[in-house]
PDB file of N, CA and C in Angstrom:
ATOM      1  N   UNK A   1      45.844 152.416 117.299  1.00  0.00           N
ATOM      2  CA  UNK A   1      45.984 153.833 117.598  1.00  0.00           C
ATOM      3  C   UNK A   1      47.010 154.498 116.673  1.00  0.00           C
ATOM      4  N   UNK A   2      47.382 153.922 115.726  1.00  0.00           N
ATOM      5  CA  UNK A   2      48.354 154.272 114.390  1.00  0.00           C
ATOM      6  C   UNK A   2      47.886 155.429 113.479  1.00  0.00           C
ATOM      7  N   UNK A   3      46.198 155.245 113.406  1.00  0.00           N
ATOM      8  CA  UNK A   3      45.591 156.030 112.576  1.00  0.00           C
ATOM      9  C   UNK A   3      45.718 157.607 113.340  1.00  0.00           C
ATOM     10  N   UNK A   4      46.020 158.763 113.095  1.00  0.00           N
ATOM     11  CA  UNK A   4      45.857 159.413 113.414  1.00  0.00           C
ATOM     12  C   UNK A   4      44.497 160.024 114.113  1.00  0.00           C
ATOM     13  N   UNK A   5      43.728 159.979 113.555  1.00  0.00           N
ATOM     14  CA  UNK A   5      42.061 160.210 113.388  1.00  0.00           C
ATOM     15  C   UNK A   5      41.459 159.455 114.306  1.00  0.00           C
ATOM     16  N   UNK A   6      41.712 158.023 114.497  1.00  0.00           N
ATOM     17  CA  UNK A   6      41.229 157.341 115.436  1.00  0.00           C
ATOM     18  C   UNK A   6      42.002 157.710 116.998  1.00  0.00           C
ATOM     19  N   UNK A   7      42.998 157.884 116.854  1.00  0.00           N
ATOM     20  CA  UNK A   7      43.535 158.467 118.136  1.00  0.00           C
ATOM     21  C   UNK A   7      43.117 159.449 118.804  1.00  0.00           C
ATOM     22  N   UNK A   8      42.887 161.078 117.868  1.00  0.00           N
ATOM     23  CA  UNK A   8      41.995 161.767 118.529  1.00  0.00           C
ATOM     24  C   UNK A   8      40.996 161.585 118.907  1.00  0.00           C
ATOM     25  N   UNK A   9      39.784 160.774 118.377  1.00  0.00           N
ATOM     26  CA  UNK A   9      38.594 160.412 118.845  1.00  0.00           C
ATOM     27  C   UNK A   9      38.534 159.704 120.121  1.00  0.00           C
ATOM     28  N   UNK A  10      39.646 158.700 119.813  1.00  0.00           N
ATOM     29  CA  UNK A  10      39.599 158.283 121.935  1.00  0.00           C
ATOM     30  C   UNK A  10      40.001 158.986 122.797  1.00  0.00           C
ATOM     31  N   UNK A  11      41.393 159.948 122.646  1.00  0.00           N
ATOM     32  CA  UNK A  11      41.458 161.360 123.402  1.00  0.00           C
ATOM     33  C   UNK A  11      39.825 161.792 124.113  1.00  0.00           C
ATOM     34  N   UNK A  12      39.408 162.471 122.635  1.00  0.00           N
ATOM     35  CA  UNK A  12      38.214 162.985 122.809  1.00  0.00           C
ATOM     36  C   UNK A  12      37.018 162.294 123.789  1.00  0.00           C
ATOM     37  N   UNK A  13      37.089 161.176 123.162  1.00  0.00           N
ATOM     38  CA  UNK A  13      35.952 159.950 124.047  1.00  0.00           C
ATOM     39  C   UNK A  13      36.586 159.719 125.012  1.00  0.00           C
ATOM     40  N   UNK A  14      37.904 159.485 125.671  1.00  0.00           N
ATOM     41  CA  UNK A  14      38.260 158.946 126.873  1.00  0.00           C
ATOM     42  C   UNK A  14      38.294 160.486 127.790  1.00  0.00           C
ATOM     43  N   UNK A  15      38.861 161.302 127.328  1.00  0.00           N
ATOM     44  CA  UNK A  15      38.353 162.920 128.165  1.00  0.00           C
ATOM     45  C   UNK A  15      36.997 163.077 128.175  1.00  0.00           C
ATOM     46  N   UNK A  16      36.289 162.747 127.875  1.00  0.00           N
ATOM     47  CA  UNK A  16      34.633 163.098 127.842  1.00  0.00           C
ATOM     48  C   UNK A  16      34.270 161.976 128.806  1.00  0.00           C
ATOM     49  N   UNK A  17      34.217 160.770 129.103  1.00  0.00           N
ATOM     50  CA  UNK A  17      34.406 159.841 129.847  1.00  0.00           C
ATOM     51  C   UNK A  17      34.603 160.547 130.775  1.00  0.00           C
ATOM     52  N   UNK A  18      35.741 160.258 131.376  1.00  0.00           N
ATOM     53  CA  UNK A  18      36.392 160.825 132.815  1.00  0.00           C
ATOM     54  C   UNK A  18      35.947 162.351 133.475  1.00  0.00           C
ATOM     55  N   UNK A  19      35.074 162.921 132.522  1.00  0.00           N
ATOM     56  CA  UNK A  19      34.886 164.480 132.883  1.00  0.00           C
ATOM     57  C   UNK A  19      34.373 164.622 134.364  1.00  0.00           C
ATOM     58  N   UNK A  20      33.244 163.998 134.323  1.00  0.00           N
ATOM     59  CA  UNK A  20      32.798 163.732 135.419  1.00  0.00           C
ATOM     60  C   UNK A  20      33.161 162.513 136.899  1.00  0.00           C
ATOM     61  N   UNK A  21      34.600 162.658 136.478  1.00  0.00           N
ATOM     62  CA  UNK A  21      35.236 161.017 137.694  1.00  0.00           C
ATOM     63  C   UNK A  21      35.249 159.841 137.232  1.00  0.00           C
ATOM     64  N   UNK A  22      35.384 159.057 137.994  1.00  0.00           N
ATOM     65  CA  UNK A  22      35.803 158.032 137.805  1.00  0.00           C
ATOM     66  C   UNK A  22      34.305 156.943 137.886  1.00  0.00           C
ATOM     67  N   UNK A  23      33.396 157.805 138.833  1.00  0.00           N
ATOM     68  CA  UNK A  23      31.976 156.946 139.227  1.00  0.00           C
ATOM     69  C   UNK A  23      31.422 156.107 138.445  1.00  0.00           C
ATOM     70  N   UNK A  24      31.228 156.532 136.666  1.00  0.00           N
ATOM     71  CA  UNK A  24      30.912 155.158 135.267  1.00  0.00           C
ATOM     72  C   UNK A  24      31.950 154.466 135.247  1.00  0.00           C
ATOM     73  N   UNK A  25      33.126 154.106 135.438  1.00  0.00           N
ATOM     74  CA  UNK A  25      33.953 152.974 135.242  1.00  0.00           C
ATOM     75  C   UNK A  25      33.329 152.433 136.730  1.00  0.00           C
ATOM     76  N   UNK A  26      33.694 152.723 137.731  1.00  0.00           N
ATOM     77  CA  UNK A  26      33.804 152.007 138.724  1.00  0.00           C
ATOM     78  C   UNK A  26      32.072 151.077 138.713  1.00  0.00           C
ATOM     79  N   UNK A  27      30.875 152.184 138.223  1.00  0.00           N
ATOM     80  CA  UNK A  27      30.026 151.447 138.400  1.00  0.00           C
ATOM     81  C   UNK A  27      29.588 150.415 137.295  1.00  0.00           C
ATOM     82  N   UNK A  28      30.567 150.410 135.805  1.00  0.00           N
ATOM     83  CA  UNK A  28      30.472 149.207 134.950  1.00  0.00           C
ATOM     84  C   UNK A  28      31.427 148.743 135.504  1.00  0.00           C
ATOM     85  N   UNK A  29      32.293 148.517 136.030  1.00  0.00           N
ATOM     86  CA  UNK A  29      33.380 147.422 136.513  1.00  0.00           C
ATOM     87  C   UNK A  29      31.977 146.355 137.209  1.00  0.00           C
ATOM     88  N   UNK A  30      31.131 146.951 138.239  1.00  0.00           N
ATOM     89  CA  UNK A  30      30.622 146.454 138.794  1.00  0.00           C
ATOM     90  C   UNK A  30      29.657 145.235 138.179  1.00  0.00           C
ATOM     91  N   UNK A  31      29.275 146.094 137.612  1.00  0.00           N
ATOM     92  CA  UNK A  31      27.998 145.819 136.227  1.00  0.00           C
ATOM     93  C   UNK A  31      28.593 144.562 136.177  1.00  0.00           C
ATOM     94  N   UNK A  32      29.696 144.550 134.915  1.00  0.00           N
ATOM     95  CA  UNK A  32      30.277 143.339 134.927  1.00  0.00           C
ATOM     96  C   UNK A  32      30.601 142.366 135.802  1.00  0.00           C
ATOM     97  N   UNK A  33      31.056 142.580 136.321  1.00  0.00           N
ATOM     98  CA  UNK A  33      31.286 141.696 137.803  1.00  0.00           C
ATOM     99  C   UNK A  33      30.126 140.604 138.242  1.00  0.00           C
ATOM    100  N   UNK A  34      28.702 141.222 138.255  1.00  0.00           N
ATOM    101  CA  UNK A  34      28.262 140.367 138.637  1.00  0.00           C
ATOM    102  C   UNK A  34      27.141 140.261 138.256  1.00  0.00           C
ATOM    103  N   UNK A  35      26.589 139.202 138.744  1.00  0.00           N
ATOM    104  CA  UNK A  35      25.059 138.258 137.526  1.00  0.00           C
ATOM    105  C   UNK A  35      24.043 139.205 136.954  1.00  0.00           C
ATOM    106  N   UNK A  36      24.006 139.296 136.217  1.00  0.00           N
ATOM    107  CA  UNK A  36      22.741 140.439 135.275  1.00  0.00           C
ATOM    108  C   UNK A  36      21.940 140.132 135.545  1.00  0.00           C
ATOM    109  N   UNK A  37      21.456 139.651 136.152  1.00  0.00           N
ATOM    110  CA  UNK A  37      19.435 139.286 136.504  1.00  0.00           C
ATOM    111  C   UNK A  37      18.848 138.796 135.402  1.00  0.00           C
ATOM    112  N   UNK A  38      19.776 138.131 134.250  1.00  0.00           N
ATOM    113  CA  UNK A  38      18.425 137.943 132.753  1.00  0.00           C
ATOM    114  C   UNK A  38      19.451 136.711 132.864  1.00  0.00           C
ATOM    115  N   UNK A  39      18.765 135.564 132.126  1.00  0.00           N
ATOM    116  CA  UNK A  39      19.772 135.146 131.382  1.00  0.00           C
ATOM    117  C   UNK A  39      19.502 135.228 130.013  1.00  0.00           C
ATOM    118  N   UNK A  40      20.776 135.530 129.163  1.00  0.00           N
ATOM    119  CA  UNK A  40      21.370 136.045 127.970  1.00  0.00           C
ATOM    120  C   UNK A  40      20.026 135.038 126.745  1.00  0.00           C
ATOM    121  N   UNK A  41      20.390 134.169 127.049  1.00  0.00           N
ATOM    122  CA  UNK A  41      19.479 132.802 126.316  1.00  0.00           C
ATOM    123  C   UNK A  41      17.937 133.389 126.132  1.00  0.00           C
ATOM    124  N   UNK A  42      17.484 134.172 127.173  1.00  0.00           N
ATOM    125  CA  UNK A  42      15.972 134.413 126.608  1.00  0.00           C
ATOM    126  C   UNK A  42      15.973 135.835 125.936  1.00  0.00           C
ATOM    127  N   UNK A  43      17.223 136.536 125.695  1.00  0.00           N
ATOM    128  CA  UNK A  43      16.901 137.665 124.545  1.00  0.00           C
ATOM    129  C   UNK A  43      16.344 137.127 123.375  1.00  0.00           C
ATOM    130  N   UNK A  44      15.600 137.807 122.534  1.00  0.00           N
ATOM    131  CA  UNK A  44      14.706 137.715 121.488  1.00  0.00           C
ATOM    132  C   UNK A  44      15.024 138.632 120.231  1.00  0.00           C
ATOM    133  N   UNK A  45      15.872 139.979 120.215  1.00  0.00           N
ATOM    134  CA  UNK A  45      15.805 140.364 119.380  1.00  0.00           C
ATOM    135  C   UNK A  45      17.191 140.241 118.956  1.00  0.00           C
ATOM    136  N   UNK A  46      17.176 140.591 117.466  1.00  0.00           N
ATOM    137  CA  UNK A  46      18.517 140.421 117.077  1.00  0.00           C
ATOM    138  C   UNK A  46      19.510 141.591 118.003  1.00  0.00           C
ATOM    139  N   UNK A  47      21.078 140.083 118.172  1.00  0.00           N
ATOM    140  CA  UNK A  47      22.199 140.684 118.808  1.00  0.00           C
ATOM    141  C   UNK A  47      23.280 140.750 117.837  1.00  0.00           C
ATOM    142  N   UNK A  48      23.974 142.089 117.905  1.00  0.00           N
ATOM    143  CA  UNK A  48      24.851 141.409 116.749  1.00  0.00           C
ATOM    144  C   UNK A  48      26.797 142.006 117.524  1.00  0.00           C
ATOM    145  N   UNK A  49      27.475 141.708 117.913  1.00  0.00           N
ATOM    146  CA  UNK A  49      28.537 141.377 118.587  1.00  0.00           C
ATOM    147  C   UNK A  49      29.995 141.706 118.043  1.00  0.00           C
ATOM    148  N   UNK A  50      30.946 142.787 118.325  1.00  0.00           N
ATOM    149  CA  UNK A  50      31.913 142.962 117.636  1.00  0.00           C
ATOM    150  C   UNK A  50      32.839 142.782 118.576  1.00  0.00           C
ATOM    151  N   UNK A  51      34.370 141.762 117.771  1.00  0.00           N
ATOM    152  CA  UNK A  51      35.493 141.983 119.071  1.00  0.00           C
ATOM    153  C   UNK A  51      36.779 141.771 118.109  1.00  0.00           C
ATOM    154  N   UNK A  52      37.394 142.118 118.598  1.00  0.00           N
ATOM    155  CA  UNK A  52      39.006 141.950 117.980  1.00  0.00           C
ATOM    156  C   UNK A  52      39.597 141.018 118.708  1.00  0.00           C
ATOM    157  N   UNK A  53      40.260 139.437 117.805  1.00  0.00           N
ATOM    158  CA  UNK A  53      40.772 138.364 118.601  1.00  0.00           C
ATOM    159  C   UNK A  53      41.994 138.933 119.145  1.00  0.00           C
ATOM    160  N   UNK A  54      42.502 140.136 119.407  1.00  0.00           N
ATOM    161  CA  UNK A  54      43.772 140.585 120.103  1.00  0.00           C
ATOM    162  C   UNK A  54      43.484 140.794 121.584  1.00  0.00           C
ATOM    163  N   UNK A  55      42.369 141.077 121.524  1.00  0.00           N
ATOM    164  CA  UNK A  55      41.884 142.246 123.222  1.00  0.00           C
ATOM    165  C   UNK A  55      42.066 141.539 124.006  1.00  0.00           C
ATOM    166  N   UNK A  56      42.975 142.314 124.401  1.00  0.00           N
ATOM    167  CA  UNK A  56      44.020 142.024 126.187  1.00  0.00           C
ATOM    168  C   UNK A  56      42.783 142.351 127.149  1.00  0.00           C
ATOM    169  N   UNK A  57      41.906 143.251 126.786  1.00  0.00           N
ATOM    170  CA  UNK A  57      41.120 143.956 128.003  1.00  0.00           C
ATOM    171  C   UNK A  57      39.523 142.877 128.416  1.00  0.00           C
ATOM    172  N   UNK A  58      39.083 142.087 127.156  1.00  0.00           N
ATOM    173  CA  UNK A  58      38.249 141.223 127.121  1.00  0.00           C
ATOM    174  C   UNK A  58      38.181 140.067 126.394  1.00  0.00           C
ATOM    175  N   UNK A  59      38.485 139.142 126.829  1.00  0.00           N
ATOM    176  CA  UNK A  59      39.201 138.136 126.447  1.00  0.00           C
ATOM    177  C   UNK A  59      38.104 137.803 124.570  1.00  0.00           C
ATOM    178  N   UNK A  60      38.565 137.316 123.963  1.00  0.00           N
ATOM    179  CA  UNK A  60      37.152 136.918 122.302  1.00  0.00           C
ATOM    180  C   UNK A  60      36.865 135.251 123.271  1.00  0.00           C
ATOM    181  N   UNK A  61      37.066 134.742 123.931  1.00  0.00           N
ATOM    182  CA  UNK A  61      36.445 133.861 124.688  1.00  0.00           C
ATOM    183  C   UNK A  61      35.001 133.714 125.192  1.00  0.00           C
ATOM    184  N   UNK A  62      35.255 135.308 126.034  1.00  0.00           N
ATOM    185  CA  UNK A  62      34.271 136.107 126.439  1.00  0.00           C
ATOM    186  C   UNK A  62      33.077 136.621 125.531  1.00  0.00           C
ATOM    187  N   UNK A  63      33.282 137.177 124.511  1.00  0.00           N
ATOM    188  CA  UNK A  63      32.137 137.487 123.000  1.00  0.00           C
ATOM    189  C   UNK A  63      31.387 136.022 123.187  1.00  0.00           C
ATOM    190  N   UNK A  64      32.524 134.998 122.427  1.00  0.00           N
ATOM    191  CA  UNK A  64      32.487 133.526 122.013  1.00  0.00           C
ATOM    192  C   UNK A  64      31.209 132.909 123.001  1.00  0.00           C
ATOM    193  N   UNK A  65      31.786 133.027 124.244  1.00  0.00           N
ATOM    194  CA  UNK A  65      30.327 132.442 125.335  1.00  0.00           C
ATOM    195  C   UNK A  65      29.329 133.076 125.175  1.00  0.00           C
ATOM    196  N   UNK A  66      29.012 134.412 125.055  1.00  0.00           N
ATOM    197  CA  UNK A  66      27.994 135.490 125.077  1.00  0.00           C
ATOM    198  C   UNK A  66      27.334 134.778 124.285  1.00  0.00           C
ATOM    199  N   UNK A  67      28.013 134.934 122.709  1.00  0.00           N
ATOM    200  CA  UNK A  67      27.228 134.639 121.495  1.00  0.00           C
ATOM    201  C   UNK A  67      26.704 133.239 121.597  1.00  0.00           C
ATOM    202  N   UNK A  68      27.285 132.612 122.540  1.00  0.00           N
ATOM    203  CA  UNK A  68      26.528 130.647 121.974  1.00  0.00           C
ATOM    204  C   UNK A  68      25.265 130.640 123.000  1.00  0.00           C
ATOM    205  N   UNK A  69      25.340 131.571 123.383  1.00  0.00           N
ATOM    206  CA  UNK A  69      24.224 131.785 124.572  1.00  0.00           C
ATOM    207  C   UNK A  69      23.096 132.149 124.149  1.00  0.00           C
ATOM    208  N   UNK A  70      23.001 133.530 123.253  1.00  0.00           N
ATOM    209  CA  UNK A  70      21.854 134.475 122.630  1.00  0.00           C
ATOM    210  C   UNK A  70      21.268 133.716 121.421  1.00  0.00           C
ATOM    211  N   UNK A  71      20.568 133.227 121.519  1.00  0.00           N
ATOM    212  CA  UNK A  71      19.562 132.854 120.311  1.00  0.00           C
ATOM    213  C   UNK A  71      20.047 133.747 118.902  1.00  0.00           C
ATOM    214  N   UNK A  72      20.266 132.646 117.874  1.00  0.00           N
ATOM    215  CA  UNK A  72      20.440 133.883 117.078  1.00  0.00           C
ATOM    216  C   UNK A  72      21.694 134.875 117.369  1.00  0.00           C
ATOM    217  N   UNK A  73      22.499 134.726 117.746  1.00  0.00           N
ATOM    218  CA  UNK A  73      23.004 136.470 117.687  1.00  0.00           C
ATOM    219  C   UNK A  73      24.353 136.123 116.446  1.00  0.00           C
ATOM    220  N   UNK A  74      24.521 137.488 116.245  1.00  0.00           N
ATOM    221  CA  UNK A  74      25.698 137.581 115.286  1.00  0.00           C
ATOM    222  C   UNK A  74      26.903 137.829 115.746  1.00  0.00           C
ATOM    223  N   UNK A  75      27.817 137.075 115.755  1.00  0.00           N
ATOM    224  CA  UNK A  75      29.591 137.537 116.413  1.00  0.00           C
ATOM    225  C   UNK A  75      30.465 137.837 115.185  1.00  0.00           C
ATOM    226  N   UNK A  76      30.689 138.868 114.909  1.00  0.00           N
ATOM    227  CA  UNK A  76      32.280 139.199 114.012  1.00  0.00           C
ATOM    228  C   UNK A  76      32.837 139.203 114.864  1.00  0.00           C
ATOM    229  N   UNK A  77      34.257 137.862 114.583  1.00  0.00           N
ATOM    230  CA  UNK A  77      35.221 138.276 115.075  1.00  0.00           C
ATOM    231  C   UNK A  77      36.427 138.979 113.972  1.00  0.00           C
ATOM    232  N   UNK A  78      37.289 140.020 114.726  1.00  0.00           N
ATOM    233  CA  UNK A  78      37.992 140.784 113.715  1.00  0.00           C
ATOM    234  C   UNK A  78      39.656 140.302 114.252  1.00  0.00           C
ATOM    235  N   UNK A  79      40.251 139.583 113.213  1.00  0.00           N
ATOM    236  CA  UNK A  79      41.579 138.991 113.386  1.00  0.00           C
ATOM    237  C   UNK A  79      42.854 139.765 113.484  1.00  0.00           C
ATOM    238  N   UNK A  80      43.469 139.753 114.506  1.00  0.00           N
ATOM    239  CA  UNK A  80      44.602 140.675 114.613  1.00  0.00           C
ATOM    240  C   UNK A  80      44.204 141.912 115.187  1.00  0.00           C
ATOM    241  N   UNK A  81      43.262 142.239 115.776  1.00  0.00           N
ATOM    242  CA  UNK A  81      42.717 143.695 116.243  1.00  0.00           C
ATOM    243  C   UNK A  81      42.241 143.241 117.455  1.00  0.00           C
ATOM    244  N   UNK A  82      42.463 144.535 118.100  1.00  0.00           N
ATOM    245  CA  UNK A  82      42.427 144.434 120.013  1.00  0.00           C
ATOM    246  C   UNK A  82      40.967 144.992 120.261  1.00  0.00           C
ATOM    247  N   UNK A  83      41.473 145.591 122.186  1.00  0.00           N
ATOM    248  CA  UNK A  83      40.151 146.631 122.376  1.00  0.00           C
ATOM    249  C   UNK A  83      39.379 147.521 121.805  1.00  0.00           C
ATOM    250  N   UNK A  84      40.497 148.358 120.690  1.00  0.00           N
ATOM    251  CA  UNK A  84      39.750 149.592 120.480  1.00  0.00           C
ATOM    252  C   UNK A  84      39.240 149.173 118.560  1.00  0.00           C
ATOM    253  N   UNK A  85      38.616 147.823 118.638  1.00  0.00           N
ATOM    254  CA  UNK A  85      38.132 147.686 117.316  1.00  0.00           C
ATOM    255  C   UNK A  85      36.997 148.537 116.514  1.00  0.00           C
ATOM    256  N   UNK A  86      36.184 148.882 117.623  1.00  0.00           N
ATOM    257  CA  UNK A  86      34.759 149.139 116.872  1.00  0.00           C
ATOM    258  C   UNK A  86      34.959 150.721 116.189  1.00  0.00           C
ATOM    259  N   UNK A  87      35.179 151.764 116.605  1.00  0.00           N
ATOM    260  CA  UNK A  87      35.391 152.521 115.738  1.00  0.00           C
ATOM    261  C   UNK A  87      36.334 152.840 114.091  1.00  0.00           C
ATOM    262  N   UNK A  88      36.846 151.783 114.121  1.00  0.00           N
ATOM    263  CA  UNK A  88      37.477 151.092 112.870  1.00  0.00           C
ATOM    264  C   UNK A  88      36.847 150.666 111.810  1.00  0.00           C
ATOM    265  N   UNK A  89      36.210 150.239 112.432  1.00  0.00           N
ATOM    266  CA  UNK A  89      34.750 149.307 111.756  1.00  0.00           C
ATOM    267  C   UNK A  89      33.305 149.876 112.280  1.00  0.00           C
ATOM    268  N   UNK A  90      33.301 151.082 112.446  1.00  0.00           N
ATOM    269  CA  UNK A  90      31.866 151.416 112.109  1.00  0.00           C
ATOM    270  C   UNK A  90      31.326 151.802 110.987  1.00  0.00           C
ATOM    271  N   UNK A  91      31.222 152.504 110.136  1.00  0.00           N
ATOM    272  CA  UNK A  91      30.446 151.959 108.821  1.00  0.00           C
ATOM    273  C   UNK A  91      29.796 151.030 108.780  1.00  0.00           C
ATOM    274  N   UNK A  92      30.534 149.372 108.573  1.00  0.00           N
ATOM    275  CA  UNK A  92      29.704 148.364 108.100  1.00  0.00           C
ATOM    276  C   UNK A  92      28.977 147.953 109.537  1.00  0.00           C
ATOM    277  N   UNK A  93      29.704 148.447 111.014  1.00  0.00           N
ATOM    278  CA  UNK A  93      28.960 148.338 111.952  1.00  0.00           C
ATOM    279  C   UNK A  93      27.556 149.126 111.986  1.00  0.00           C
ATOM    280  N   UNK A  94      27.011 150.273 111.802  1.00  0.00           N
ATOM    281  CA  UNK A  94      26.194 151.269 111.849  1.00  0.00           C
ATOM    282  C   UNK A  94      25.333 150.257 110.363  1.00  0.00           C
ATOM    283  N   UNK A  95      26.035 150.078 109.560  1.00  0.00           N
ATOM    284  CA  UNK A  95      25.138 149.309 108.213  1.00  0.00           C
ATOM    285  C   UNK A  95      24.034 148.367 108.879  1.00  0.00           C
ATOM    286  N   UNK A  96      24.552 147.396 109.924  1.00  0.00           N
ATOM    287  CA  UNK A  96      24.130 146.366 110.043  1.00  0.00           C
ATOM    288  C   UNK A  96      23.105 146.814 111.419  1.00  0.00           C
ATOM    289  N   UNK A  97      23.370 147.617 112.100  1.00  0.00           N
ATOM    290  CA  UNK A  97      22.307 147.861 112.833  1.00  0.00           C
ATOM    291  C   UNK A  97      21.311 148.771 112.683  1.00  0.00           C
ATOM    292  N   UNK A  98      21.591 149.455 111.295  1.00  0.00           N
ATOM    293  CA  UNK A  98      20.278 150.450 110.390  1.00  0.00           C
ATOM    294  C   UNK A  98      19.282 149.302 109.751  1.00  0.00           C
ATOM    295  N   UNK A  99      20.140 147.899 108.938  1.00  0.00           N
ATOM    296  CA  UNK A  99      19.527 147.285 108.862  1.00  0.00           C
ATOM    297  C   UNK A  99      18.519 146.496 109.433  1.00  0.00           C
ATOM    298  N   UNK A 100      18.594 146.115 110.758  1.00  0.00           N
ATOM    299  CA  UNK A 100      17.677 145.693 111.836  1.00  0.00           C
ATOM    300  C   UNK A 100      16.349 146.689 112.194  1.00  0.00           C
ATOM    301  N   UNK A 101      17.107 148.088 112.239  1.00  0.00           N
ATOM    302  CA  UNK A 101      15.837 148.976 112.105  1.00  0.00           C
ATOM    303  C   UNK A 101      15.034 149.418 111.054  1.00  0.00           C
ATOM    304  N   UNK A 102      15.742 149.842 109.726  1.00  0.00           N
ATOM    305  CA  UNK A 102      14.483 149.650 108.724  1.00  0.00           C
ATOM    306  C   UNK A 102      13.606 148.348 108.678  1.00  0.00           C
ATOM    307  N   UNK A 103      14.127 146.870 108.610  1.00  0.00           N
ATOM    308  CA  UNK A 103      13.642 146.008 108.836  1.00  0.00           C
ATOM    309  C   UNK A 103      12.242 145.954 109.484  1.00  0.00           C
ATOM    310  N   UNK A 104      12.637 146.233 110.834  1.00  0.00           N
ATOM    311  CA  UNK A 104      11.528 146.786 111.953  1.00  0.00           C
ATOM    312  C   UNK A 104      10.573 147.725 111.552  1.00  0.00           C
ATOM    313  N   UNK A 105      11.217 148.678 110.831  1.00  0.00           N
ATOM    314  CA  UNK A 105       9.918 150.284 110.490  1.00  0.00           C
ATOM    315  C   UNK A 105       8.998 149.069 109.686  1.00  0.00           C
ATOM    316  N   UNK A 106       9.555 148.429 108.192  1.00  0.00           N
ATOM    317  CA  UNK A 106       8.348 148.005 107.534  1.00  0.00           C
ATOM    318  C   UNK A 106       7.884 146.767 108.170  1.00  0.00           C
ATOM    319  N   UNK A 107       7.481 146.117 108.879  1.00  0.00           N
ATOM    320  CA  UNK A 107       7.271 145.400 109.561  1.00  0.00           C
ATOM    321  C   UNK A 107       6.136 146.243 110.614  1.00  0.00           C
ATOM    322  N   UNK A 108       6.198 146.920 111.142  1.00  0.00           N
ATOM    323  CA  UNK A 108       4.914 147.895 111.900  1.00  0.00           C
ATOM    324  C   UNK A 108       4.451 148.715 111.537  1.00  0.00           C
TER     325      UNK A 108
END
């Protein structure tokens, strides 16, 4: 949260969040909490996984299991960086999931 720029944007995103209460946290707290009805192992399409080995809020343990689970999936882990990694790294994030979709266009 050093960057200036990135700070306003979570302002922005965490006030836009909350506008409407508290009801989307409380009902992804839930989410998480408990068994997803799939298991992870029979996804099929590409996953691709971002975390910062710092995050106090979700452990990179947590990614780490996800990913040995999903067939295929892709985990960056990003060293020295916490929760609020992904807007840091979107560019090459947004790269890699344009790539999956052009992929897809020529392909159908």
């Amino acid at each position: 949260m050093a960057d200036p720029r990135q700070r306003e944007l979570m302002t922005t995103v965490g006030s836009e969040a909350f506008r409407q209460g508290i009801r989307g946290l409380v009902h992804e707290a839930h989410i998480c909490a408990r068994p997803w009805g799939f298991d992870p192992a029979t996804i099929r399409p590409p996953v691709f996984l971002w975390h910062g080995d710092q995050d106090t809020n979700v452990p990179v343990a947590m990614a780490q299991r996800l990913a040995a689970r999903i067939p295929g999936s892709t985990l960056t882990i990003y060293p020295g960086e916490g929760h609020l990694t992904v807007p840091k790294h979107w560019p090459e994030i947004q790269a890699a999931l344009l790539s999956v979709t052009q992929h897809r266009s020529r392909i159908s």
